[in-house]
Protein backbone atom coordinates (compact mmCIF):
# COMPACT_ATOMS: atom_id res chain seq x y z
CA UNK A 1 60.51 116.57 99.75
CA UNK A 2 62.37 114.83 96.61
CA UNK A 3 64.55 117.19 96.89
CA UNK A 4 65.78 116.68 100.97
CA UNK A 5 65.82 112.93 100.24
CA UNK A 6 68.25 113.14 97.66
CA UNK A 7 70.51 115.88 99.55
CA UNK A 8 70.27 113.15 102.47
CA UNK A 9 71.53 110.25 100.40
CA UNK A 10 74.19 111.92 98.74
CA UNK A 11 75.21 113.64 102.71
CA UNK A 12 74.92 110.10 104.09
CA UNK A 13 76.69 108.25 101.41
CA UNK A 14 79.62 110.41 101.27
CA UNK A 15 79.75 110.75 105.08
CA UNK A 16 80.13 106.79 105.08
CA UNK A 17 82.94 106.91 102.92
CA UNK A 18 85.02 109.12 104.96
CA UNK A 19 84.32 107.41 108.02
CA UNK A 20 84.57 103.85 106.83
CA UNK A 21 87.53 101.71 108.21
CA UNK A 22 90.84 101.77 106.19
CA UNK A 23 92.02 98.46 105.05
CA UNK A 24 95.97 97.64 105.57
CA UNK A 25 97.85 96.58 102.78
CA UNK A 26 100.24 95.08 104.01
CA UNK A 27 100.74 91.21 105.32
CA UNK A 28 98.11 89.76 108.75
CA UNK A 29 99.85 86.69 108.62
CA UNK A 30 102.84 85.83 111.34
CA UNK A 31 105.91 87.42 109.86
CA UNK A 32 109.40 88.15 110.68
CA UNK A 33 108.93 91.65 110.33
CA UNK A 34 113.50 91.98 109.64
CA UNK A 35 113.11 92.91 106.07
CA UNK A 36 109.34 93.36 105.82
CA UNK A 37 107.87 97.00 104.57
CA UNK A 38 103.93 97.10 104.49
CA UNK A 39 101.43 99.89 104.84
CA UNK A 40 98.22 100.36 106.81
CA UNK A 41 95.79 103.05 106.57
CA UNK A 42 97.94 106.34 105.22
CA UNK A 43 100.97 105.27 106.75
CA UNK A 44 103.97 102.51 106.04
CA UNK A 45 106.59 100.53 108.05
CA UNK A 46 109.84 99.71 107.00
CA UNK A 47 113.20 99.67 108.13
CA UNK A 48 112.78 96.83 111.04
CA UNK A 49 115.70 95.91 112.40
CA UNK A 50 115.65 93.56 115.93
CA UNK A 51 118.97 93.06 117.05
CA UNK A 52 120.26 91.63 120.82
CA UNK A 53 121.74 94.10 123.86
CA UNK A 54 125.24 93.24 124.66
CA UNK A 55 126.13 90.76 125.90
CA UNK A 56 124.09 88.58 123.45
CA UNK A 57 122.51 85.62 124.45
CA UNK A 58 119.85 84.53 121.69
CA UNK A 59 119.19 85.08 118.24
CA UNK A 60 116.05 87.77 118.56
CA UNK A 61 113.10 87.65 116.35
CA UNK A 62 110.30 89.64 116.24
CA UNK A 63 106.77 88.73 114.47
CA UNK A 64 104.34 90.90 113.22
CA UNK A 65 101.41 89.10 114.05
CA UNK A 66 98.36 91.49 113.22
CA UNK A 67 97.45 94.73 111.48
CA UNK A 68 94.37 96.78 111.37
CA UNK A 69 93.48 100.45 110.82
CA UNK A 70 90.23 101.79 112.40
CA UNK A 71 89.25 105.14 113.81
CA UNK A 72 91.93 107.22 112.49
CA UNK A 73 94.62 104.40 114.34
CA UNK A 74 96.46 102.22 113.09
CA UNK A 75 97.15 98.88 115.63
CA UNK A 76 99.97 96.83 114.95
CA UNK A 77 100.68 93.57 117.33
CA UNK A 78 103.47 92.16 117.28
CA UNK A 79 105.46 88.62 119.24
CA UNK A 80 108.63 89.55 120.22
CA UNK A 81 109.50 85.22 120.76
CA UNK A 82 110.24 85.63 124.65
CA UNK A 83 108.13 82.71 126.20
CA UNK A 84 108.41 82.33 130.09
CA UNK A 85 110.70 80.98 131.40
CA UNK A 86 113.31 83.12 130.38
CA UNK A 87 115.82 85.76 130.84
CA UNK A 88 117.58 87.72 131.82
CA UNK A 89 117.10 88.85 127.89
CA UNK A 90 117.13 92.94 126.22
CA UNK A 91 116.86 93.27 122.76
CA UNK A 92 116.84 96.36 120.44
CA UNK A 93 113.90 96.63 117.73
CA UNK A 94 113.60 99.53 115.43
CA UNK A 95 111.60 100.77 112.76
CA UNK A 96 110.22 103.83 110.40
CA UNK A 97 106.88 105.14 110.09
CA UNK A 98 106.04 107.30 107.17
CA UNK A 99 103.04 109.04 105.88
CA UNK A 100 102.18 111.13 109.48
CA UNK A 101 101.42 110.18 112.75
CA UNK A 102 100.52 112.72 115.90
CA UNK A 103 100.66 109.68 118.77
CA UNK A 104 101.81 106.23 119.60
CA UNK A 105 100.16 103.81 122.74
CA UNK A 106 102.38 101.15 123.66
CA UNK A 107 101.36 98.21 125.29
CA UNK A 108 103.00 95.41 127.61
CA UNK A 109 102.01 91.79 128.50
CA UNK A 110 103.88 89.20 129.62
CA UNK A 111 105.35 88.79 132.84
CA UNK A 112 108.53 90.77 134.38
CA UNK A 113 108.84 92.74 131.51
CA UNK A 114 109.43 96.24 130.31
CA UNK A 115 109.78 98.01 127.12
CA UNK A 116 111.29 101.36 126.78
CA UNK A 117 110.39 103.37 123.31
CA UNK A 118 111.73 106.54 122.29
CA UNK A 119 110.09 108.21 119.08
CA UNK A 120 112.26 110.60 117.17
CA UNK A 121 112.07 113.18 114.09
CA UNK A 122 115.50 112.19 112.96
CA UNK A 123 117.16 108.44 112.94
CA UNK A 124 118.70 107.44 115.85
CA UNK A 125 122.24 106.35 116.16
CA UNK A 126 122.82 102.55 116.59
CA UNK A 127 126.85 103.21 117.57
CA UNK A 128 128.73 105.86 118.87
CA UNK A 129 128.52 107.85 122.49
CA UNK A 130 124.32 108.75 121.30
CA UNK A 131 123.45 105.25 120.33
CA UNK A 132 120.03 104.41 120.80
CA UNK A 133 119.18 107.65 121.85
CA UNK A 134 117.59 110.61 120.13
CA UNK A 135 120.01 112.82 118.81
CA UNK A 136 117.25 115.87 119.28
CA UNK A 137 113.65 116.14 121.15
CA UNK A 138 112.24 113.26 121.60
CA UNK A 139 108.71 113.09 120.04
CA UNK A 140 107.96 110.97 122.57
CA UNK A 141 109.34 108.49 125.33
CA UNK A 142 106.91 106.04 126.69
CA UNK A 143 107.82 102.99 128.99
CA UNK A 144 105.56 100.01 129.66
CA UNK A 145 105.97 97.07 131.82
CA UNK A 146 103.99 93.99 133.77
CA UNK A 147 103.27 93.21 136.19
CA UNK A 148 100.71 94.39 136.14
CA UNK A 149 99.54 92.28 133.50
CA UNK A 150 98.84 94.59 130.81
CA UNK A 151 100.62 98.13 130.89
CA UNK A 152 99.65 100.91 128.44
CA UNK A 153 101.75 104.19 127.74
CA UNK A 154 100.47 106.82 125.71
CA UNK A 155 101.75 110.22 123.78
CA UNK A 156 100.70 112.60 121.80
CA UNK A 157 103.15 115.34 120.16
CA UNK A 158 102.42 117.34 116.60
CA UNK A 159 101.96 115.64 113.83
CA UNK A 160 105.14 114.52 112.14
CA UNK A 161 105.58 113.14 108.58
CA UNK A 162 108.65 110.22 109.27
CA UNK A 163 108.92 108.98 112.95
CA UNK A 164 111.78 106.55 113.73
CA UNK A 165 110.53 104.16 116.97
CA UNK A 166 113.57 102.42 119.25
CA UNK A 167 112.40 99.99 121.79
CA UNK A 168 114.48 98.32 124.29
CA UNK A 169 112.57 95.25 125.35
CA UNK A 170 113.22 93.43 128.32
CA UNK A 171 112.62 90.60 130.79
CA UNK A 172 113.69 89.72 133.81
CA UNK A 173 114.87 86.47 135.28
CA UNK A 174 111.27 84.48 134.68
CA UNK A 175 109.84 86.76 132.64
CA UNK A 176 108.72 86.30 129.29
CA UNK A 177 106.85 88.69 126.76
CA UNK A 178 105.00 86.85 123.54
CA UNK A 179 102.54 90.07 123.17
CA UNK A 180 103.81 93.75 122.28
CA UNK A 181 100.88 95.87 120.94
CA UNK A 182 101.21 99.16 119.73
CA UNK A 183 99.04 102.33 117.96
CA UNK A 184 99.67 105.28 116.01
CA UNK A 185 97.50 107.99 115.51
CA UNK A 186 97.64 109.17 111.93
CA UNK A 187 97.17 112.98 110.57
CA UNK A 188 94.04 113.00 108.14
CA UNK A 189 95.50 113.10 104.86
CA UNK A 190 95.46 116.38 102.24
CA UNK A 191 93.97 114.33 99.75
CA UNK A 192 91.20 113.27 101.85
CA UNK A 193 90.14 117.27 102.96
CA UNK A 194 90.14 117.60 99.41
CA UNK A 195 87.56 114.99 98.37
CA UNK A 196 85.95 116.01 101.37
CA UNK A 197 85.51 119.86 99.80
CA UNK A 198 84.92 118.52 96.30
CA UNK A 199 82.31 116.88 97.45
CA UNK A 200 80.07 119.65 99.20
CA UNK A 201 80.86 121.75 95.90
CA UNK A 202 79.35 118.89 93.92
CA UNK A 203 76.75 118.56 97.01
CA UNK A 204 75.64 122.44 96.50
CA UNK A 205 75.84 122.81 92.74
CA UNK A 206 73.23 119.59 92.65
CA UNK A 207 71.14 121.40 95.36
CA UNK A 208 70.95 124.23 93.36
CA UNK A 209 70.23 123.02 89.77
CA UNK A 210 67.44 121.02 91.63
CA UNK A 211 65.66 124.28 93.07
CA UNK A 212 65.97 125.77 89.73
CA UNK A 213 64.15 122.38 87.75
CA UNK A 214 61.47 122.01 90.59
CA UNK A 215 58.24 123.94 89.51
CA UNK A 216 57.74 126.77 92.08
């Protein structure tokens, strides 16, 4: 009986480790994310650039304005500074994500507006005849927009070590947007499978130097 306690502790223990919610290390606070390179969970962001559609009509400036990481996801929101009234207004906000990711969700709020995201393997162009488009497959192209008031788009692709995410954001005459969520799936990490194995060697060694001290 000892000995199934103990085996249960140590399977329970360990078990909450792996499944316990990854902390982000990077900022929570409101932050112009131009410049700003943070990680959350096993992955980072960097390379933010926000920049307006021609013709130009406002300075753009994106917030990050929360960051968690919980069931294998990380969720980013972020305030892309387009209160109602306004518009017509498109701007252009990229970034990097690096450590592995197998799926973004994009969601929309705001009213009369739409944001277009293309994830590639490969950087995409900000000039030329291919700007802002992927110059291969797209991992992914998702598009999002309100009404109603909260749209969600969704895809999945294999699991790909550096993703570079465009998004054309846009509202309409009236429209504004203040709220631009999005999630990324991340791939489980080698280093975690290992700890994971370790651990049921170290789980079976102890189960069998206990059978061999307990008196038959």
């Amino acid at each position: 009986m000892k000995i199934m306690i103990l085996i249960g502790t140590v399977v329970l223990a360990f078990s909450s480790a792996l499944t316990a919610a990854d902390l982000c290390t990077g900022p929570f606070a409101p932050l112009n994310v131009v410049g700003l390179t943070f990680s959350c969970g096993s992955v980072s962001f960097s390379n933010f650039s926000v920049t307006p559609a021609s013709p130009a009509t406002v300075s753009p400036e994106i917030d990050l304005t929360h960051a968690d990481s919980t069931g294998g996801s990380v969720n980013l929101t972020f305030n892309p500074n387009l209160s109602a009234p306004i518009g017509p207004q498109d701007i252009y906000f990229r970034f990097q994500v690096d450590g592995g990711i197998s799926q973004v969700s994009l969601g929309v709020g705001g009213m009369n507006a739409t944001v277009i995201e293309t994830a590639c393997s490969v950087p995409i162009p900000t000039t030329g005849p291919g700007a802002n488009m992927c110059p291969t497959t797209a991992l992914a192209t998702l598009i999002a927009f309100s009404p109603p008031a909260t749209s969600t788009a969704v895809s999945s692709f294999g699991g790909t070590p550096t993703v570079f995410i465009f998004k054309d954001v846009g509202v309409a005459t009236g429209g504004g947007l203040t709220t631009l969520n999005q999630s990324f799936s991340m791939i489980p990490e080698p280093g975690s499978m290992i700890l994971f194995g370790t651990g049921l060697i170290a789980l079976a060694t102890m189960t069998r130097w206990l059978n061999r001290s307990t008196p038959a």
